[in-house]
Protein backbone atom coordinates (compact mmCIF):
# COMPACT_ATOMS: atom_id res chain seq x y z
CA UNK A 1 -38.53 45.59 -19.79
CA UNK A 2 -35.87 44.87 -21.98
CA UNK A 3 -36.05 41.91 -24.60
CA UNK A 4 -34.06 38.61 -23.32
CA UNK A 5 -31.82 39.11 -26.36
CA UNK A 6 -31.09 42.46 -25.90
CA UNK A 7 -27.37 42.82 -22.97
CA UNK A 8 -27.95 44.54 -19.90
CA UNK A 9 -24.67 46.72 -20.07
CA UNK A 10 -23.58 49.45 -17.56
CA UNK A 11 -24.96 51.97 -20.16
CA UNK A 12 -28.55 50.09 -20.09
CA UNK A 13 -28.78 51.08 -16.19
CA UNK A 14 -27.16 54.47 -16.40
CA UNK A 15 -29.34 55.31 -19.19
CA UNK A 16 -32.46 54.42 -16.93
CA UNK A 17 -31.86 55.62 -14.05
CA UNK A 18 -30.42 58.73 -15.06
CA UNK A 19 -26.71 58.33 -13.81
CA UNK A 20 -23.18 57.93 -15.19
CA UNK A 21 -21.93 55.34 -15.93
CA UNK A 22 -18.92 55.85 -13.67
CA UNK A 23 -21.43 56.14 -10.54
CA UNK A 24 -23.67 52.72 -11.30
CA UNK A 25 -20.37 51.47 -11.18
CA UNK A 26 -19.16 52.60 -7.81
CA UNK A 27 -22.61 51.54 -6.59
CA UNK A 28 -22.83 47.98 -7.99
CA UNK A 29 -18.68 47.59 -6.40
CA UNK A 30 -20.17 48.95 -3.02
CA UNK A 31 -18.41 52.58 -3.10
CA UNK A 32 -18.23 54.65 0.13
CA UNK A 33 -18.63 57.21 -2.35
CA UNK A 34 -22.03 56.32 -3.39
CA UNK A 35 -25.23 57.12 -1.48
CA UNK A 36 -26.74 53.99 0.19
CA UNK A 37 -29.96 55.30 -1.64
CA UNK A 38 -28.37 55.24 -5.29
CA UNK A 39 -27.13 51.84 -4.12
CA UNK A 40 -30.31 50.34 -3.70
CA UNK A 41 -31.56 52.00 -6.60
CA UNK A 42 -28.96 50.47 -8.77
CA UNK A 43 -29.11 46.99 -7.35
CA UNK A 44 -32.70 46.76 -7.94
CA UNK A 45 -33.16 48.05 -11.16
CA UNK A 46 -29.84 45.56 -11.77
CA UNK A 47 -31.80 42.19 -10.26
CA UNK A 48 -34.63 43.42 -11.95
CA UNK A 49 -33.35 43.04 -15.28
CA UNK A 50 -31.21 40.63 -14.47
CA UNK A 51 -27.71 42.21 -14.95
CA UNK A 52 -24.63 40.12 -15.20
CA UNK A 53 -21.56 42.04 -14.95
CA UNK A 54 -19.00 41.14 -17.29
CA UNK A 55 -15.64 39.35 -15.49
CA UNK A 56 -13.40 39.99 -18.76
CA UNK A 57 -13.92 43.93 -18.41
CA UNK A 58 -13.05 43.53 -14.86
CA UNK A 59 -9.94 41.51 -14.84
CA UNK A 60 -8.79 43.66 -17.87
CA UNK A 61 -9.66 47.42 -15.75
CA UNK A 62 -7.53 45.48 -12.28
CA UNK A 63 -4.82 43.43 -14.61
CA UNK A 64 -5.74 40.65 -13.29
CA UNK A 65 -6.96 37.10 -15.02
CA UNK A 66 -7.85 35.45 -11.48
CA UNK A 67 -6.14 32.73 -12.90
CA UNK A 68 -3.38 30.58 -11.55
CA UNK A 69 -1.29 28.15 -14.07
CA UNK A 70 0.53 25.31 -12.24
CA UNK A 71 3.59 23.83 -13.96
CA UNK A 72 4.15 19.91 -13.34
CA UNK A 73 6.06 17.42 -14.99
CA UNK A 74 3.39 14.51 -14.74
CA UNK A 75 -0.13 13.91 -13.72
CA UNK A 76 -0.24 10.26 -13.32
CA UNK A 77 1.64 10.24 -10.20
CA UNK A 78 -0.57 9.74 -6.90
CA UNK A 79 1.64 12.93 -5.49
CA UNK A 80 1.10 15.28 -8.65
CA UNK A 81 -2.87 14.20 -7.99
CA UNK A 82 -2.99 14.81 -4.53
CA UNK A 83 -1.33 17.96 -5.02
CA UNK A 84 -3.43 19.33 -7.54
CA UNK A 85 -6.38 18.76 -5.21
CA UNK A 86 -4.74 20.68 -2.62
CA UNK A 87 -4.59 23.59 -5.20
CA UNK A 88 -8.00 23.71 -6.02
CA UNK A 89 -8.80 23.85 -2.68
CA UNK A 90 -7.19 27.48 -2.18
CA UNK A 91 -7.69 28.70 -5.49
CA UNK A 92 -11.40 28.40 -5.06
CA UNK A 93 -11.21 30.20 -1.92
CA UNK A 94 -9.72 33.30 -3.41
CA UNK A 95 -11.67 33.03 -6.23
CA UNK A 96 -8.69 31.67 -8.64
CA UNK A 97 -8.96 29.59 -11.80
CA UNK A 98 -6.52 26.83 -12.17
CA UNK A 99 -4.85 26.04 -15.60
CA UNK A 100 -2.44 22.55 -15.29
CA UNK A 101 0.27 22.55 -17.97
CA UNK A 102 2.64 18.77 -18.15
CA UNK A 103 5.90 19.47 -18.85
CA UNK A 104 6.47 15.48 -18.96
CA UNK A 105 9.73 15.63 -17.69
CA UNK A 106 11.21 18.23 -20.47
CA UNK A 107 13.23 21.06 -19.40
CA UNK A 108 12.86 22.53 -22.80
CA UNK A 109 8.88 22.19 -23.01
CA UNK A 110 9.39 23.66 -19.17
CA UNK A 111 11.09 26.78 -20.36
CA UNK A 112 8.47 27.56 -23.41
CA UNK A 113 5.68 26.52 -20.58
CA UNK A 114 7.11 29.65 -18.22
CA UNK A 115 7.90 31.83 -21.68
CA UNK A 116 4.28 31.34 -22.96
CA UNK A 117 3.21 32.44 -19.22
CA UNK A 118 5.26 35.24 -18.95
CA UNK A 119 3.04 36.90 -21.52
CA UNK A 120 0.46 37.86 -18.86
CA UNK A 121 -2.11 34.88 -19.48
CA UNK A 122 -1.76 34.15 -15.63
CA UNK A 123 -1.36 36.33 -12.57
CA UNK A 124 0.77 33.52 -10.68
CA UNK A 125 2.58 30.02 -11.01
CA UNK A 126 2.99 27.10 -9.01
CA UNK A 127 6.00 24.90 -10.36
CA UNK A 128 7.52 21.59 -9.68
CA UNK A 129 10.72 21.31 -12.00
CA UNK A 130 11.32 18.90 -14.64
CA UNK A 131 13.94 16.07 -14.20
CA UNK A 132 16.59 17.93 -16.49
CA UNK A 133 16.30 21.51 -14.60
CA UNK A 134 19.51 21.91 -12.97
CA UNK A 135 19.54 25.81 -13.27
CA UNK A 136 16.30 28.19 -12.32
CA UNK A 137 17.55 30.57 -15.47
CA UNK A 138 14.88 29.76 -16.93
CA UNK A 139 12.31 31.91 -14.41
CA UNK A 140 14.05 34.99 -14.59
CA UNK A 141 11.30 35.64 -17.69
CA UNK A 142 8.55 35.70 -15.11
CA UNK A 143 8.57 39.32 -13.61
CA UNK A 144 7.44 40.79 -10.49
CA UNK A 145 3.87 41.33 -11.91
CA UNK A 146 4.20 37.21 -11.84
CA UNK A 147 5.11 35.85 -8.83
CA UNK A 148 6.39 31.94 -8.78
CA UNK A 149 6.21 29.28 -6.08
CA UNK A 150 8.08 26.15 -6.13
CA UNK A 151 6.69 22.85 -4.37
CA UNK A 152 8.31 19.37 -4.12
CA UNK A 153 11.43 19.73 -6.99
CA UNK A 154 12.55 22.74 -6.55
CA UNK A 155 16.30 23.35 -7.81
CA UNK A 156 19.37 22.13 -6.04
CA UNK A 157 21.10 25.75 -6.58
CA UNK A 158 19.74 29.35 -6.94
CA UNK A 159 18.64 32.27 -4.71
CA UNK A 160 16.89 31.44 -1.05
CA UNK A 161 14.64 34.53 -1.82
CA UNK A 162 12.37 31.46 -4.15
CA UNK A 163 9.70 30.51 -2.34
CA UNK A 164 9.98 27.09 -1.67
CA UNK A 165 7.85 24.63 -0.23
CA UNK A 166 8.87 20.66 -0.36
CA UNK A 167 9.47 17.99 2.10
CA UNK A 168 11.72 17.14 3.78
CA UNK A 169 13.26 14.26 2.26
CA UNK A 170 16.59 14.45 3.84
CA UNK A 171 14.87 13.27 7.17
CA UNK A 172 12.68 10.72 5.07
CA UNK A 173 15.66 9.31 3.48
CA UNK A 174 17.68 8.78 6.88
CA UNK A 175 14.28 7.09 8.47
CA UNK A 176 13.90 5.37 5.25
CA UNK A 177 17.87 3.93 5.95
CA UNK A 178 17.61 3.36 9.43
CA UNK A 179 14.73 0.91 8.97
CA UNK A 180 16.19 -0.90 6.58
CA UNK A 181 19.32 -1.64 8.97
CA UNK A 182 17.11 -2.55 11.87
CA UNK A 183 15.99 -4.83 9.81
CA UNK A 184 19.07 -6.42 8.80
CA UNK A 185 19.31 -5.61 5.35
CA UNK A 186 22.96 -5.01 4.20
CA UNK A 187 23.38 -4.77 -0.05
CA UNK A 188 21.34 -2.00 -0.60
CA UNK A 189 20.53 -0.80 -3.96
CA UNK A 190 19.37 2.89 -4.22
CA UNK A 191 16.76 3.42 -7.50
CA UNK A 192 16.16 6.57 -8.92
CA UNK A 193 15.21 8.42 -12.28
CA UNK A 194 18.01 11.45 -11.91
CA UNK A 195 20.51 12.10 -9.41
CA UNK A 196 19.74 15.93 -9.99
CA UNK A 197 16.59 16.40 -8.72
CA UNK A 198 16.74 18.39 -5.58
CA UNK A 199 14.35 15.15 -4.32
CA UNK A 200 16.34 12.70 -4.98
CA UNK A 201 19.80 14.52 -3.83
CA UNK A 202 18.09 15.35 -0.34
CA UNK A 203 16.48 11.23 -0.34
CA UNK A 204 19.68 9.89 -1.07
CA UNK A 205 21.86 12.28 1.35
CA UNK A 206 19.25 11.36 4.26
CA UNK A 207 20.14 7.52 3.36
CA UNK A 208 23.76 7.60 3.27
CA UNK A 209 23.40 9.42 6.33
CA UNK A 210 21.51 6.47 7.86
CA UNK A 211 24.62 4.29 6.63
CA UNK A 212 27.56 6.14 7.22
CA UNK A 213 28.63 4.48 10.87
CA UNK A 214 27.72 1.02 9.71
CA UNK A 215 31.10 -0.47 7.68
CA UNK A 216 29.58 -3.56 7.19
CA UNK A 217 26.65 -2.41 4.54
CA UNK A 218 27.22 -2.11 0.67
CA UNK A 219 25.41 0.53 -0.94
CA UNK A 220 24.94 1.28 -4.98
CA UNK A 221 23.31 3.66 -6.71
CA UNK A 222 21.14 3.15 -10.31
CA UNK A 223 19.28 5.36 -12.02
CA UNK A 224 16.57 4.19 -14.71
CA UNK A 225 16.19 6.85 -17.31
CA UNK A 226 14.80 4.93 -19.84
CA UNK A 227 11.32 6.31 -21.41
CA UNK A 228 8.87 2.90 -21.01
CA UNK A 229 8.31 0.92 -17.66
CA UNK A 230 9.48 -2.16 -20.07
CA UNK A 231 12.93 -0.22 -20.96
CA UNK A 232 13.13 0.47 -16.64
CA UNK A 233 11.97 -3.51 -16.20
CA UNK A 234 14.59 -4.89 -18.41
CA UNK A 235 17.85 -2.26 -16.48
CA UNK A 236 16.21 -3.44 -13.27
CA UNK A 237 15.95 -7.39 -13.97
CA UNK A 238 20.02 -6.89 -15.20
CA UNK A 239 21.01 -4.77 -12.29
CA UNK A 240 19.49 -7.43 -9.55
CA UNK A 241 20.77 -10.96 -11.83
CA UNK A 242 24.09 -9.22 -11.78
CA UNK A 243 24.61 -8.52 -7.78
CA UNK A 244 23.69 -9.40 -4.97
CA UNK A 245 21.46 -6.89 -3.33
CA UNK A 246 19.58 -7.96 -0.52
CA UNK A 247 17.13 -4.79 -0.38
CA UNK A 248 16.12 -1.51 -2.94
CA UNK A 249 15.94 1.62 -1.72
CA UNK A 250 13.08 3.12 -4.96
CA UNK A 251 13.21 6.85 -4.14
CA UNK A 252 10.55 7.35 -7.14
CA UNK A 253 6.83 5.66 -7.32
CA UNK A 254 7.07 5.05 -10.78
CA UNK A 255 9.79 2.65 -10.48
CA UNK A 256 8.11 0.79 -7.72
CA UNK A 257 5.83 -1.70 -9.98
CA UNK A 258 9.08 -2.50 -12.55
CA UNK A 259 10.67 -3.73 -9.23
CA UNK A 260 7.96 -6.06 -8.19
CA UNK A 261 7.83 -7.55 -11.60
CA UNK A 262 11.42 -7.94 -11.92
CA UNK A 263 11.36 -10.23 -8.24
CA UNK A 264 8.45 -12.24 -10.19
CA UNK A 265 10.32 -12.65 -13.39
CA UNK A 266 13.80 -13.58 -11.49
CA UNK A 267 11.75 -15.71 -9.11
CA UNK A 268 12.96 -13.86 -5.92
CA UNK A 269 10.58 -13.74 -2.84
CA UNK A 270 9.85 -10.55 -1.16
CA UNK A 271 10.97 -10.25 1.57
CA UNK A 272 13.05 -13.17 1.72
CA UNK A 273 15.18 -12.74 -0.96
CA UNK A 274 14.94 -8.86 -1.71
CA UNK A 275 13.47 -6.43 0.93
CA UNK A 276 11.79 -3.38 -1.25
CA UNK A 277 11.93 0.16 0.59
CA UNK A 278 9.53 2.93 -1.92
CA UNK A 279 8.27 6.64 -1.59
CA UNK A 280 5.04 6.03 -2.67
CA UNK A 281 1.50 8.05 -2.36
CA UNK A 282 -0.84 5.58 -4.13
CA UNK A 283 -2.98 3.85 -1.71
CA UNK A 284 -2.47 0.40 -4.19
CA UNK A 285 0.80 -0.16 -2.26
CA UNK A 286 -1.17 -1.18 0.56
CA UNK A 287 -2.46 -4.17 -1.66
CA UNK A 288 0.43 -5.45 -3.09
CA UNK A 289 1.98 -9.02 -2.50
CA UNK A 290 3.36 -8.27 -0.04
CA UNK A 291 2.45 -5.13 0.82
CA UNK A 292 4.67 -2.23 0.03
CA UNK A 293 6.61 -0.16 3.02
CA UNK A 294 6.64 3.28 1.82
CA UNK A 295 7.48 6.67 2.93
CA UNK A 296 4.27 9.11 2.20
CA UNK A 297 4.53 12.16 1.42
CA UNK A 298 2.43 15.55 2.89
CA UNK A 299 1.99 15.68 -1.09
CA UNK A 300 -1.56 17.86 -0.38
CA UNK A 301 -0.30 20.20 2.60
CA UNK A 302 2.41 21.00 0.07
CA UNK A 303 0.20 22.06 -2.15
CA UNK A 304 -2.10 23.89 0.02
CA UNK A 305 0.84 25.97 2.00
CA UNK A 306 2.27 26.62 -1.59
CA UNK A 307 -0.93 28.18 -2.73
CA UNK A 308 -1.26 29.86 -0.02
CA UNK A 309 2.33 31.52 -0.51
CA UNK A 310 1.19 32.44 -3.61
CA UNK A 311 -2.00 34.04 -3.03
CA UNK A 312 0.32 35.93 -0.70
CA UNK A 313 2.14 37.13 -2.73
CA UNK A 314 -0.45 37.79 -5.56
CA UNK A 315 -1.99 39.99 -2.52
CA UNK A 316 1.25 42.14 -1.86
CA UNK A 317 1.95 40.34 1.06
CA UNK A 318 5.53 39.22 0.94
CA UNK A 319 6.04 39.15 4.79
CA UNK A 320 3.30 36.75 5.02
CA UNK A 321 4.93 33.74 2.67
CA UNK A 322 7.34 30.82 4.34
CA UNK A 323 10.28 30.96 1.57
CA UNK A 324 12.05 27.34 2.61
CA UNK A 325 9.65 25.22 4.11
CA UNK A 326 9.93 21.39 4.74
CA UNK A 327 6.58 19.31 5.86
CA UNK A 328 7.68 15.84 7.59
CA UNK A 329 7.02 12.37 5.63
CA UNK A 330 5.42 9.63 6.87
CA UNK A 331 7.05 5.55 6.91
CA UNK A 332 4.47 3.03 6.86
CA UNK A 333 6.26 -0.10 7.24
CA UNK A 334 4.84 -2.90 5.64
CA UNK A 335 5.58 -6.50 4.68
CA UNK A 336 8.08 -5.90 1.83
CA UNK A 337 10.72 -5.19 4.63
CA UNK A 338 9.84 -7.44 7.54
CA UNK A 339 12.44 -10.23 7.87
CA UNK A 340 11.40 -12.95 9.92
CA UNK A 341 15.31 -12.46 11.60
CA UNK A 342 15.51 -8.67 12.43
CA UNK A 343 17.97 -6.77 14.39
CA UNK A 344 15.27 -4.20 15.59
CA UNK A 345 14.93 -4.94 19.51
């Protein structure tokens, strides 16, 4: 019996059962070309001495790492956490590690994120691009032995051979619009953190869709850049003393709470005074004072299908992956936009 400090290697069994090294091999992996008797052979002698194979040799002898790296800009969002749920969830079924790398919103800490990967320390990437990413130059680093998915903000431009999974926001932003002007709201103020997010183009294209036959409604755009939900507070509290809106359109969660406390600071009511419109996926909306109407989005079964595309691909499986899919939203109307005096019949 061999000491409990001494490693069980491949050599260990070959050496006592009289076989290469090669063959206990092919009979611990299940070979066809291995007798079912030397199977059994090696797999007891193996339990009996408790042999652990080693996963390193393995990954290095099929190139693979079994590892998956998934590139985000943020992790406090609710959609970023629900997402990286959904990822788990089909990693672990293939057998896939997951490494999360935060970009926080950098294009430049994005592009040494995908260079650093490029070296072979994953086998695939899932990545949601950072505010500033207007190009997908950047990903040309990541060869074929690398394959990429993109989920949620995916690029405005560039080839429609990218797998892309997102949703679709274009519809969400015209839903998002029409319920607005069923409920009679007519200065609208859209909110957003870039205008060149493929998210926020397809939100705000949806919305001015939603507008375009009704002359009567005034419609601005603002977009809060600023680093610190005090910086975003102060730009919002200046934007609504300074006009008169009579509803925000917040295309982005994080600017939802600088909007509530700019109403509280500026003493306007919600709904009364200011009807507030948000995509949100934290369930605290549901809580607020007044409750929050949000559109929710399939932020998991984005996650999952883009896995999945992955794992496709990581499979050789090309035919197999959905390269421009768009999951429907969800509006859940709530106080912040019921007006006691609506237009909806």
């Amino acid at each position: 019996m061999k000491k409990d400090s001494e490693k069980v290697d491949l050599r260990t069994l070959a050496k006592q059962l009289n076989l290469s090294v090669s063959t206990v091999s092919r009979a611990l992996n299940d070979s066809y070309e291995v007798s079912p008797v030397t199977k059994e052979r090696v797999c007891e002698l193996a339990r009996k001495l408790n042999y652990q194979p080693n996963p390193y040799a393995k990954m290095l002898k099929e190139k693979s790492t079994k590892t998956i790296a998934v590139v985000i800009p943020e992790i406090e969002n609710s959609f970023f956490a629900a997402s990286i749920d959904g990822i788990h969830s089909v990693a672990n079924q293939y057998g896939y590690h997951v490494l999360i790398y935060i970009t926080q919103d950098s294009h430049d800490r994005e592009t040494a994120i995908i260079k650093l990967l490029s070296g072979g320390r994953v086998d695939g990437v899932l990545i949601s691009l950072s505010l500033d990413a207007k190009e997908l130059d950047h990903l040309s680093c990541l060869t074929s032995d690398i394959p990429f998915v993109l989920f949620n903000r995916v690029g405005v431009d560039g080839p429609s051979s990218f797998s892309r999974v997102t949703a679709d926001d274009f519809d969400a932003g015209f839903k998002a619009g029409q319920h607005l002007l069923e409920q009679g709201f007519k200065n609208i103020l859209y909110l957003g953190i870039s205008p060149n997010t493929s998210t926020d183009t397809a939100r705000r294209q949806g919305l001015l869709h939603a507008l375009v036959r009704n002359n009567d409604v005034n419609y601005e755009m603002m977009y809060c850049n600023q680093q610190t939900r005090e910086e975003n507070l102060q730009e919002i509290k200046k934007k609504l003393h300074s006009a008169q809106f009579d509803s925000v359109f917040v295309s982005v969660e994080n600017l939802v709470l600088p909007c509530y406390e700019a109403c509280a600071e500026l003493g306007l009511k919600i709904p009364q005074d200011l009807g507030i419109l948000a995509f949100s996926n934290s369930p605290a909306t549901a809580v607020f004072n007044p409750a929050l109407t949000t559109v929710v989005l399939p932020a998991r079964e984005i996650a999952v299908l883009a896995t999945q595309n992955l794992i496709f691909l990581l499979k050789g499986k090309p035919d197999n992956v959905k390269q421009n899919e768009r999951l429907p939203s969800k509006l859940i109307v709530r106080a912040s936009t019921i007006k006691k005096h609506s237009t909806k019949k």
